[in-house]
Structure formats: C-alpha cells, structure tokens
C-alpha atoms as a PDB file:
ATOM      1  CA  UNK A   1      12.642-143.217  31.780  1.00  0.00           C
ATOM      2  CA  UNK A   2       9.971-143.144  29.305  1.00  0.00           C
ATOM      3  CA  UNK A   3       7.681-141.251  31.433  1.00  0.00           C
ATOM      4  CA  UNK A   4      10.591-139.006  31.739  1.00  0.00           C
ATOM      5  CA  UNK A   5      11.293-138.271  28.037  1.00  0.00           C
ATOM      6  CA  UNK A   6       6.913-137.830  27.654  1.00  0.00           C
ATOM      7  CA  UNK A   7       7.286-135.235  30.300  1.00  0.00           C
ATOM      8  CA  UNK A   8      10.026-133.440  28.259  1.00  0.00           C
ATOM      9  CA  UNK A   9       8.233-133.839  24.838  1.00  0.00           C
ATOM     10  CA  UNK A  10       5.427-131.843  26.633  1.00  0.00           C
ATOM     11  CA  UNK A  11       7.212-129.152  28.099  1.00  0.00           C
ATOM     12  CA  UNK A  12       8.910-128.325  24.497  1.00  0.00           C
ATOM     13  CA  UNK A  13       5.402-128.054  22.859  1.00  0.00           C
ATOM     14  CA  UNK A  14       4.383-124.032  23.161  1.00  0.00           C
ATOM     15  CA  UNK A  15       1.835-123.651  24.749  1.00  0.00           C
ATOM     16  CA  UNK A  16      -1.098-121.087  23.439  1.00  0.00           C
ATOM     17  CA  UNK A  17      -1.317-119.371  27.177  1.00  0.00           C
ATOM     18  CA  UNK A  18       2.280-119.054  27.625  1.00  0.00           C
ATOM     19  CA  UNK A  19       3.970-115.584  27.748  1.00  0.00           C
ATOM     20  CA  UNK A  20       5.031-114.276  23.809  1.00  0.00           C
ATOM     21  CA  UNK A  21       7.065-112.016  23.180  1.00  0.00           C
ATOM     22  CA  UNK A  22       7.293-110.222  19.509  1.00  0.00           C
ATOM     23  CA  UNK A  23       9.927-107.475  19.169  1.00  0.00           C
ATOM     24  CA  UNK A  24       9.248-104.983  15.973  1.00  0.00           C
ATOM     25  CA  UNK A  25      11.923-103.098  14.439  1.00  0.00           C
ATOM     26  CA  UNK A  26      10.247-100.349  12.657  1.00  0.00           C
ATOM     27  CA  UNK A  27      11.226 -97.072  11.291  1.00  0.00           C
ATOM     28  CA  UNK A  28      10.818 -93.963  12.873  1.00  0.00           C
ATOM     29  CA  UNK A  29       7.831 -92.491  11.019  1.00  0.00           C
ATOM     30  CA  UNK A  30       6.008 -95.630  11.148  1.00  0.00           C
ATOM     31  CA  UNK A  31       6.032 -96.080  14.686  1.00  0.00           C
ATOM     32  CA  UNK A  32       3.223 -94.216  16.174  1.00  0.00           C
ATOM     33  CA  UNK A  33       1.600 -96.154  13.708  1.00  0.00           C
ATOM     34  CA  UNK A  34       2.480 -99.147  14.679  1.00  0.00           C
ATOM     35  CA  UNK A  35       2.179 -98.646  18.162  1.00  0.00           C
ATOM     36  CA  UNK A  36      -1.787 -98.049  16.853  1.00  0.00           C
ATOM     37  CA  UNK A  37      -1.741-101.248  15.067  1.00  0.00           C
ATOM     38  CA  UNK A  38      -0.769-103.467  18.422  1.00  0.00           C
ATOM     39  CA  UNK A  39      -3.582-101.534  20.287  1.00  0.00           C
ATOM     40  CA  UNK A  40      -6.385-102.875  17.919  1.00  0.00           C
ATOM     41  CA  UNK A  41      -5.302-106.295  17.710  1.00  0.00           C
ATOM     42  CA  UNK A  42      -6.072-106.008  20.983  1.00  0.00           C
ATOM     43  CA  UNK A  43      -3.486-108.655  22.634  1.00  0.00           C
ATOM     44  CA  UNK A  44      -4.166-110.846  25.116  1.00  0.00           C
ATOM     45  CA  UNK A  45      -2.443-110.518  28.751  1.00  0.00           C
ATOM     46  CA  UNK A  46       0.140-113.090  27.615  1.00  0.00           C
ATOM     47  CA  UNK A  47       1.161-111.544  24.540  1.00  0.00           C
ATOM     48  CA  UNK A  48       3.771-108.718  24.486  1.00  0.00           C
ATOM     49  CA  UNK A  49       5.002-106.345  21.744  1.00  0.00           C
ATOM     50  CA  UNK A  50       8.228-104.618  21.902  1.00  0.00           C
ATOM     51  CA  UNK A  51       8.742-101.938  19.052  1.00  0.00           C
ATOM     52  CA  UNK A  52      12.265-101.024  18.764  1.00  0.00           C
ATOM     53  CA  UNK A  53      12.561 -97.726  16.457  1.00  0.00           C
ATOM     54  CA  UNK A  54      15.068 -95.763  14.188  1.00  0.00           C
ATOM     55  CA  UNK A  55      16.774 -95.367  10.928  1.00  0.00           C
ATOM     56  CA  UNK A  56      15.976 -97.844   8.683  1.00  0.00           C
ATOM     57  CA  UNK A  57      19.425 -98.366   7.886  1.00  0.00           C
ATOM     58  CA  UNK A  58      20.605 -98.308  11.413  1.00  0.00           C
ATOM     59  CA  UNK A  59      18.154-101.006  12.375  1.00  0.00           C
ATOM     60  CA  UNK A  60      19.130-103.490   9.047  1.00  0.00           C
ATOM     61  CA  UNK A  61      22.740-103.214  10.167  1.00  0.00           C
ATOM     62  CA  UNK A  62      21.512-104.535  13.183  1.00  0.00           C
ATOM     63  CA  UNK A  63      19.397-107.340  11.789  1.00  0.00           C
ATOM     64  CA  UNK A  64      23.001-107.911   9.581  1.00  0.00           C
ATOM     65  CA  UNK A  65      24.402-108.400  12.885  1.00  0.00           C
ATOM     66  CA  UNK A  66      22.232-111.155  14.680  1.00  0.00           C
ATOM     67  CA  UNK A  67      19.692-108.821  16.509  1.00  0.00           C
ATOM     68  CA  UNK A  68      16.672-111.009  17.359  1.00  0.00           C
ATOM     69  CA  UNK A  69      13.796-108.693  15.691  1.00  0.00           C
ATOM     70  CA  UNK A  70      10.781-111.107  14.816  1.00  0.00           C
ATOM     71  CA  UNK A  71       9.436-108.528  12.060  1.00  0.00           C
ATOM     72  CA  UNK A  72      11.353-105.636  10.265  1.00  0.00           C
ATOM     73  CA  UNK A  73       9.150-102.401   8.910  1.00  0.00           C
ATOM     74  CA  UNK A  74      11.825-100.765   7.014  1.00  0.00           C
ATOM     75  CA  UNK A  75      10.670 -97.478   5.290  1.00  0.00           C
ATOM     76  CA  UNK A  76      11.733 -98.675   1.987  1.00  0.00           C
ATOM     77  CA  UNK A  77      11.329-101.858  -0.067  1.00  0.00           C
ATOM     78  CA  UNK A  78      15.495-101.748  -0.942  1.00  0.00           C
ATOM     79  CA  UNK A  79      16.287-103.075   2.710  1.00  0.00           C
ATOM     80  CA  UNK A  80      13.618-106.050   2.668  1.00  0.00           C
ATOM     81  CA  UNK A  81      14.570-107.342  -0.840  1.00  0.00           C
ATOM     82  CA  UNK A  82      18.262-107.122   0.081  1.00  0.00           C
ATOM     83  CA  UNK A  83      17.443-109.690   3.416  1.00  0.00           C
ATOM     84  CA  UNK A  84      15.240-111.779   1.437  1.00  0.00           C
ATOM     85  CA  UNK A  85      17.946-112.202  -1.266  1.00  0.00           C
ATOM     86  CA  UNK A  86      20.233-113.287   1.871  1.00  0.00           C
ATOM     87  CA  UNK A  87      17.569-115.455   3.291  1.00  0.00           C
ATOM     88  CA  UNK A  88      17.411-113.875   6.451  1.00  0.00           C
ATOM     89  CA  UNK A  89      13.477-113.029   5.665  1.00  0.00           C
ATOM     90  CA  UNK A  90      10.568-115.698   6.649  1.00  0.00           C
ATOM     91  CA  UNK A  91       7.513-116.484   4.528  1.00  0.00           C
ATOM     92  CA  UNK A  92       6.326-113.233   1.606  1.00  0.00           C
ATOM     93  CA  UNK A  93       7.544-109.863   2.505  1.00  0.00           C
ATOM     94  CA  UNK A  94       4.336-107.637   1.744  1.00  0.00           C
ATOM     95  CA  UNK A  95       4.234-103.598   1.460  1.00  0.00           C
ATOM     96  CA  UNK A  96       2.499-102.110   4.154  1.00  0.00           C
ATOM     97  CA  UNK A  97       2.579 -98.674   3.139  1.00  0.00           C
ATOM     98  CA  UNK A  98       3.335 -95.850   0.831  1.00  0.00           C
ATOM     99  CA  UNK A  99       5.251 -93.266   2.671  1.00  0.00           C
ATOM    100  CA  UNK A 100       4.193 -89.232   1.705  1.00  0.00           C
ATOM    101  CA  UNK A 101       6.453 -86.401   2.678  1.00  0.00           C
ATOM    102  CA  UNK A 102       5.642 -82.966   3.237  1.00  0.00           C
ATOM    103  CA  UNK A 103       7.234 -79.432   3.546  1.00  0.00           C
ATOM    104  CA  UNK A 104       6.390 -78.496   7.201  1.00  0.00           C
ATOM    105  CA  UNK A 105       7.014 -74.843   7.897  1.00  0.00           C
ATOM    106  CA  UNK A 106       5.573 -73.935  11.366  1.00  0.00           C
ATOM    107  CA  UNK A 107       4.200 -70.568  12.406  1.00  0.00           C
ATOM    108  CA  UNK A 108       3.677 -69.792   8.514  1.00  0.00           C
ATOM    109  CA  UNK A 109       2.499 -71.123   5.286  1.00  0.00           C
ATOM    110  CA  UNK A 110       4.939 -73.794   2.940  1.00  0.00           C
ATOM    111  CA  UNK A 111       4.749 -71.307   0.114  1.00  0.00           C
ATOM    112  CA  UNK A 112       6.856 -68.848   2.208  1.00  0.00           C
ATOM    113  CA  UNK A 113      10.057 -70.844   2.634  1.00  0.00           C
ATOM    114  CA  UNK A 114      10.139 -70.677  -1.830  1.00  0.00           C
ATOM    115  CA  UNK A 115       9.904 -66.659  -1.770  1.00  0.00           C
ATOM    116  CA  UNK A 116      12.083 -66.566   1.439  1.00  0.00           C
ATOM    117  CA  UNK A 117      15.707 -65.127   1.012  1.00  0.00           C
ATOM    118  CA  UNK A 118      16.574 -64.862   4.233  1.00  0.00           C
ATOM    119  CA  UNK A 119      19.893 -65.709   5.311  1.00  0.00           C
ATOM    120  CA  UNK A 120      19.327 -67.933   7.934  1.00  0.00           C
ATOM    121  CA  UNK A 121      16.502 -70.253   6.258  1.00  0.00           C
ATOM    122  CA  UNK A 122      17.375 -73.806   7.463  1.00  0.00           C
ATOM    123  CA  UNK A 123      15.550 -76.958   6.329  1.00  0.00           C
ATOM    124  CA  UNK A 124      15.913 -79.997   8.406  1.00  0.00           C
ATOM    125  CA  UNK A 125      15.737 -83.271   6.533  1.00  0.00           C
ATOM    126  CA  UNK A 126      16.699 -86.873   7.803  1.00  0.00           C
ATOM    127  CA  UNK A 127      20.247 -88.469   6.438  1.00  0.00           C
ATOM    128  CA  UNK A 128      19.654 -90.203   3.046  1.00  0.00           C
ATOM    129  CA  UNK A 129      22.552 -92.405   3.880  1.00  0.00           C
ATOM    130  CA  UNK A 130      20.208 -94.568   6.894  1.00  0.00           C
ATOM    131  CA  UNK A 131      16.829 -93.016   5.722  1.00  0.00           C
ATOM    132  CA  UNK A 132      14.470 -93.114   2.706  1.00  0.00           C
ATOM    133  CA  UNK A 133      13.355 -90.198   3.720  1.00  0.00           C
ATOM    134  CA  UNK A 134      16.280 -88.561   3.913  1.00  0.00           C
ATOM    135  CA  UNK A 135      16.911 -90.117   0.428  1.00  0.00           C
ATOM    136  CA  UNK A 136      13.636 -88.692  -0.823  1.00  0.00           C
ATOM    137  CA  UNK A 137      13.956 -85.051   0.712  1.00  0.00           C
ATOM    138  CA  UNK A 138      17.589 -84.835  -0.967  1.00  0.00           C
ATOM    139  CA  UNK A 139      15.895 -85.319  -3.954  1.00  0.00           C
ATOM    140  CA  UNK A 140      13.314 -82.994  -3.752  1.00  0.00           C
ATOM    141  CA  UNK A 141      15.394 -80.257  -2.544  1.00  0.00           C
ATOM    142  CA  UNK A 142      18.065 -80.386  -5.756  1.00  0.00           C
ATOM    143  CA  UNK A 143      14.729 -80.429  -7.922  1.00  0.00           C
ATOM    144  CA  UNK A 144      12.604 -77.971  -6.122  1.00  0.00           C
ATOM    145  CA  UNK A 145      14.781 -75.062  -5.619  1.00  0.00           C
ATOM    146  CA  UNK A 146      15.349 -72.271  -7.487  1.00  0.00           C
ATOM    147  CA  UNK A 147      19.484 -71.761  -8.525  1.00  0.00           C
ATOM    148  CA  UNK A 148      21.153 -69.643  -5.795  1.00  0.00           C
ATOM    149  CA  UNK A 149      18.014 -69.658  -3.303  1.00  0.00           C
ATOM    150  CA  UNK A 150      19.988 -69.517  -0.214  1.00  0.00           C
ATOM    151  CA  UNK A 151      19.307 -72.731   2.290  1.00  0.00           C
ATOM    152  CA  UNK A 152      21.027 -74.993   4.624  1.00  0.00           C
ATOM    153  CA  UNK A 153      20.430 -78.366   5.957  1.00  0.00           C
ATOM    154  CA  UNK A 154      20.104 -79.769   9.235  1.00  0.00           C
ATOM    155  CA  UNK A 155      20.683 -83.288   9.023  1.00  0.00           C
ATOM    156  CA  UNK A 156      18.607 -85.702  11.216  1.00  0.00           C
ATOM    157  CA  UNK A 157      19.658 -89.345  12.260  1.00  0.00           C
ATOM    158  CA  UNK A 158      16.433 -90.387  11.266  1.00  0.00           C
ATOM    159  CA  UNK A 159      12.782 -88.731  10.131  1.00  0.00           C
ATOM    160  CA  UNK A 160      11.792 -88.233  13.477  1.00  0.00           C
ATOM    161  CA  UNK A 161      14.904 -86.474  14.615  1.00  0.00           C
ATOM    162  CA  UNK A 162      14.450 -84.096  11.374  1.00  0.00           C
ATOM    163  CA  UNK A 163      11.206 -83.565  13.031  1.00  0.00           C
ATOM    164  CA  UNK A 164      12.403 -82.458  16.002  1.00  0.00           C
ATOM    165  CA  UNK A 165      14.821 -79.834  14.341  1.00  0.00           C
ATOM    166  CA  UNK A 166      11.928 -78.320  13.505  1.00  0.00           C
ATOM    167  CA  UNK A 167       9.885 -78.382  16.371  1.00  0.00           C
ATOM    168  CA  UNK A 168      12.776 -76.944  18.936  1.00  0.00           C
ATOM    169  CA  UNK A 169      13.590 -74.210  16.174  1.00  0.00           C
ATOM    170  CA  UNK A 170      17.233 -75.332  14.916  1.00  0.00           C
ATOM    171  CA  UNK A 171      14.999 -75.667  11.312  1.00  0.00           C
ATOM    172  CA  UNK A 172      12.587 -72.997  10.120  1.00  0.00           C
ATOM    173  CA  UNK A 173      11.451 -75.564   7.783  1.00  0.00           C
ATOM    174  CA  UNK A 174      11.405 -79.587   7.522  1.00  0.00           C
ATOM    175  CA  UNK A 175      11.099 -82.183   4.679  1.00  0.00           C
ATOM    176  CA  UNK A 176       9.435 -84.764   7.273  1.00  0.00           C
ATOM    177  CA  UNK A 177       6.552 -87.349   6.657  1.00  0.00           C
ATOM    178  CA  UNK A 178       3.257 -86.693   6.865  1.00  0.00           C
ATOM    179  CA  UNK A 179       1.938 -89.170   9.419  1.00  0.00           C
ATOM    180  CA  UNK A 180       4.293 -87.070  11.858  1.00  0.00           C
ATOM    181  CA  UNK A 181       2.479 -84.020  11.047  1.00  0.00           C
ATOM    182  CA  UNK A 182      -1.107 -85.344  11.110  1.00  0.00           C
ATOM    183  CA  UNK A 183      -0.068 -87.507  14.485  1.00  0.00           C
ATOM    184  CA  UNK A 184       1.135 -83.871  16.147  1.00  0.00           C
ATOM    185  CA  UNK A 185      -2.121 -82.459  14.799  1.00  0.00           C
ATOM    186  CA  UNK A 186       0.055 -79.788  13.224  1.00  0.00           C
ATOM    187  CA  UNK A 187      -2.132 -76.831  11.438  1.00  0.00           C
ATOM    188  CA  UNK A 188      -2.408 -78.042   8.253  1.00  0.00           C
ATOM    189  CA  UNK A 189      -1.608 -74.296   7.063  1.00  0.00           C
ATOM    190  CA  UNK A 190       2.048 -75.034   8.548  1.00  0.00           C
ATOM    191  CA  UNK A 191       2.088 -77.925   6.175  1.00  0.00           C
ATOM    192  CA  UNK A 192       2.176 -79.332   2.255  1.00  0.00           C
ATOM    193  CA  UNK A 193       1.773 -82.783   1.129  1.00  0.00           C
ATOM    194  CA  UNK A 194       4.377 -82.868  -1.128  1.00  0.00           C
ATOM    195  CA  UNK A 195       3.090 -84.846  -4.896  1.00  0.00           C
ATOM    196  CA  UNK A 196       4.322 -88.428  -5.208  1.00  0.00           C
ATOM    197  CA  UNK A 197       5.786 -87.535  -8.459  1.00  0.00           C
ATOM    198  CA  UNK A 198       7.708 -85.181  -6.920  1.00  0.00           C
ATOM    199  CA  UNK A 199      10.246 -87.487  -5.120  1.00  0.00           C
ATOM    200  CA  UNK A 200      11.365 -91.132  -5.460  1.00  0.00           C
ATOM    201  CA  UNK A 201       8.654 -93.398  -4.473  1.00  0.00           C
ATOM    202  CA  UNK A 202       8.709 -94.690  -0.168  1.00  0.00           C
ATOM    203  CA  UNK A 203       7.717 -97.541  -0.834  1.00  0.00           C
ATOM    204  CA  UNK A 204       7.419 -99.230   3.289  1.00  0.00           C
ATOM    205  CA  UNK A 205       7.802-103.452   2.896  1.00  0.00           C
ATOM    206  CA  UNK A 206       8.183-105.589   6.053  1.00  0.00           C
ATOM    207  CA  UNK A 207       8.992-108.985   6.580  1.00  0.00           C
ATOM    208  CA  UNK A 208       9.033-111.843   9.552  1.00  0.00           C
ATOM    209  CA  UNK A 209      12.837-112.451  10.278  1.00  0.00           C
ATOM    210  CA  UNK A 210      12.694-115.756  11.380  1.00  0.00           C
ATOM    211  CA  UNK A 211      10.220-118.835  12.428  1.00  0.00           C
ATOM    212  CA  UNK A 212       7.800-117.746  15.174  1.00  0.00           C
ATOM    213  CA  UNK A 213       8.111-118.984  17.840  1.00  0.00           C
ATOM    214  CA  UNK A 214       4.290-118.538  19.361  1.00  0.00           C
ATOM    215  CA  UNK A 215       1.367-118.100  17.047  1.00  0.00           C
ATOM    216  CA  UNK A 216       0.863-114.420  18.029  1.00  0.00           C
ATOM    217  CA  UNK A 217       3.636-113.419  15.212  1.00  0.00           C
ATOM    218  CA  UNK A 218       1.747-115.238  12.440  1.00  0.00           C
ATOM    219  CA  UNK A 219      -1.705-113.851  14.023  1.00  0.00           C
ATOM    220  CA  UNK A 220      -0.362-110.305  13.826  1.00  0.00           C
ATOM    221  CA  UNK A 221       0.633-110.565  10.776  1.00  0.00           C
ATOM    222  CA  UNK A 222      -2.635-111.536   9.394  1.00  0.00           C
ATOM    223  CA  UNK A 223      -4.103-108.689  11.197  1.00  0.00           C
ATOM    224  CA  UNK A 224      -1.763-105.960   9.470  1.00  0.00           C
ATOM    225  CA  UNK A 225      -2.692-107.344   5.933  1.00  0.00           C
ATOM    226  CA  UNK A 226      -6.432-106.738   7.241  1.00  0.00           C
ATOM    227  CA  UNK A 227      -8.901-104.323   5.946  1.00  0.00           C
ATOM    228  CA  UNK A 228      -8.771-102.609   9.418  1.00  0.00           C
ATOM    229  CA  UNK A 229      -5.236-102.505   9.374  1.00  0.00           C
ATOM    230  CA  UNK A 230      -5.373-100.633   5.936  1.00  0.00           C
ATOM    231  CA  UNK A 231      -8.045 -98.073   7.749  1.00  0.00           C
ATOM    232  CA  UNK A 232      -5.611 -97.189  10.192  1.00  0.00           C
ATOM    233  CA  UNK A 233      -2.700 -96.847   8.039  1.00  0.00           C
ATOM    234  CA  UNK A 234      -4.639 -94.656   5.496  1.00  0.00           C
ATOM    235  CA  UNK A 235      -5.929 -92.561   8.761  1.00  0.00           C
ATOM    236  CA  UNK A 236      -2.323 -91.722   9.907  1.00  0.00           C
ATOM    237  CA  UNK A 237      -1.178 -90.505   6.892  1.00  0.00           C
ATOM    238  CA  UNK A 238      -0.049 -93.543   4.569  1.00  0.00           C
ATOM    239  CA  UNK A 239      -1.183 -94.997   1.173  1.00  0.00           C
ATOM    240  CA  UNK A 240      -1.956 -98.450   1.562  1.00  0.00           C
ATOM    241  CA  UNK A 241      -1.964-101.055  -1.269  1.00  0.00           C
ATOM    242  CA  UNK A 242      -4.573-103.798  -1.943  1.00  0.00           C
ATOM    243  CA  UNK A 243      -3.410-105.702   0.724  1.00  0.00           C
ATOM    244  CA  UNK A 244      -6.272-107.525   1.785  1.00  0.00           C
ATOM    245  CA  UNK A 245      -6.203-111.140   2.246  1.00  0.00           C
END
C-alpha cells in the first residue's frame, strides 16, 4: 500500500517534459502580435499555445463566466483592474502595450476623408460598447469633425472586423489600430497615426488568470516583460512601457 500511495505522489508531480498547454485570450489587434511573441520564445515540442481572439469585452464576459484562459491581453487596463478587484487575476497584472489608432483611408490620402462631402462617406470603427477601440474612435470622431460634415458609421464587433469594413469596401475610411495597418503593410500614404492626445489613452494590461499549472506560463511571462519582447511590440506598431525586469 505504501508503495502504492509513492507511486501516486509521483504521478501528481508535473513533470517538465510533459505536454502544456497555455490558452491566451487576447484582443483582436494584439493578436498578430502575439502570435509573434510565441514564435520567439521559441517553445519546445511539448509546449502548446492556443490564442483565442476578439472583443475585449466579449472575451472578459467569458472569463466572468468560468472560461479556462491562463492569461488575458485585454486592450484596455479597465477590464484587468476590474478582475483583479474580483480576484480572479494571479500574481501583478503588468501593461504590455500602448495601443495607437489611425485614420486608414485606402486608395487615397487621410486628409481627403476631412474635405470630403460626399454623400456616401462611411467610416468603419469597432463597437465602443466590447472595444477600447471602438471607445477611442467614438471619441475622436465627435472631436474631430467639423459640425454637419456628412458621415456614417459602420460598426465592427471588434477592431479587426472594423478593419475588414474597410478592406472589402463597406467603409471608405476606418478608425482601426495601427499594428493592423503596419502588419498588412498598408501604404503608409493610405494611413495617419492619429496623436495620443487626440483620443483617450489604450492603455493594453494583461494578467495570468489562475495558478499555472506547468512552468511554461510563468516562463512566458517572463519572456513578454523582456527587452526582446518590448522590440517586437514597438516593431508592430505599439508603445511599450519600461517593462523590463
């Protein structure tokens, strides 16, 4: 018998070349990104990332609701603070990013769509009620354009959707983020990065959701506060922080 309960003891210690599996919920613009990041921390053939992507408001309701994410990369701080408050956050949330947007207007310059008074000038923009920024592009468009400029909105679920509005022409114009635009390698005469003092800050904060359960969470999370990590993230299109360890 006590051989028996030894033999069980063992098999409930994780072992280091066992298969891991770390799920990521991220938001939309980030996950190119992120799908970068996983590349150069270069796992080994028993680790395995799954990114799960969307709205950052769609994917906290699911966290709300008991979906087993191991790490959330919301697009705004709001969302973290509001799980760590409920402890349903593990260890220091950090800010991984600061999110820019830009006016994309393809086929022709941004400065166009303000002397435009055509009819039929749509601007795609994700919705501000699951997206930051959709919450960010609201804003910018009641402070931006001149009284009586005629405009309508096409509403995205998400940044990447908005994106896509554009793209398949049911937008002539897009508030979208910039690491879209410079992951496309859209013309960067189609495009403007919009000012950060323009809009309310994006300020992008993850968090672990819950004790690993394999060292590979805790190892990739060292990696992301890495100077390397920042590189990338500054090359897609992101302000980084002094996140270094």
């Amino acid at each position: 018998m006590r051989n028996l309960l030894l033999f069980l003891t063992l098999l409930a210690i994780p072992n280091p070349g066992t298969a891991c599996t770390v799920r990521l919920a991220v938001a939309s613009n980030f996950k190119t990104t992120l799908e970068a990041l996983v590349e150069a921390y270069e796992p080994e053939p028993h680790e395995e990332f799954q990114i799960i992507s969307g709205a950052s408001g769609v994917l906290f309701s699911q966290i709300l609701r008991g979906a087993p994410f191991d790490i959330f990369f919301s697009a705004d701080a709001d969302k973290i603070n509001r799980l760590d408050k409920q402890s349903l956050t593990h260890g220091e949330s950090w800010t991984y990013a600061i999110g820019r947007m830009a006016l994309y207007t393809p086929g022709r310059s941004p400065s166009t769509f303000f002397e435009s008074n055509n009819l039929s000038e749509t601007i795609a923009l994700a919705n501000p009620r699951h997206a930051p920024y959709g919450v960010a592009g609201t804003y910018w468009l009641k402070t931006h354009l001149r009284s009586g400029k005629p405009v309508r909105t096409v509403i995205g679920g998400n940044v990447a959707q908005a994106f896509h509005y554009v793209q398949s022409g049911n937008a002539s114009a897009g508030l979208v983020a910039l690491a879209q635009l410079i992951n496309e390698n859209i013309e960067s005469e189609e495009y403007v990065a919009l000012p950060f003092d323009e809009y309310p800050l994006i300020e992008q904060k993850a968090a672990v959701l819950r004790q690993p359960t394999c060292e590979t969470t805790t190892d990739f999370v060292r990696f992301l506060r890495s100077d390397e990590a920042s590189v990338i993230i500054q090359r897609s299109g992101y302000t980084t922080l002094d996140v270094t360890e």
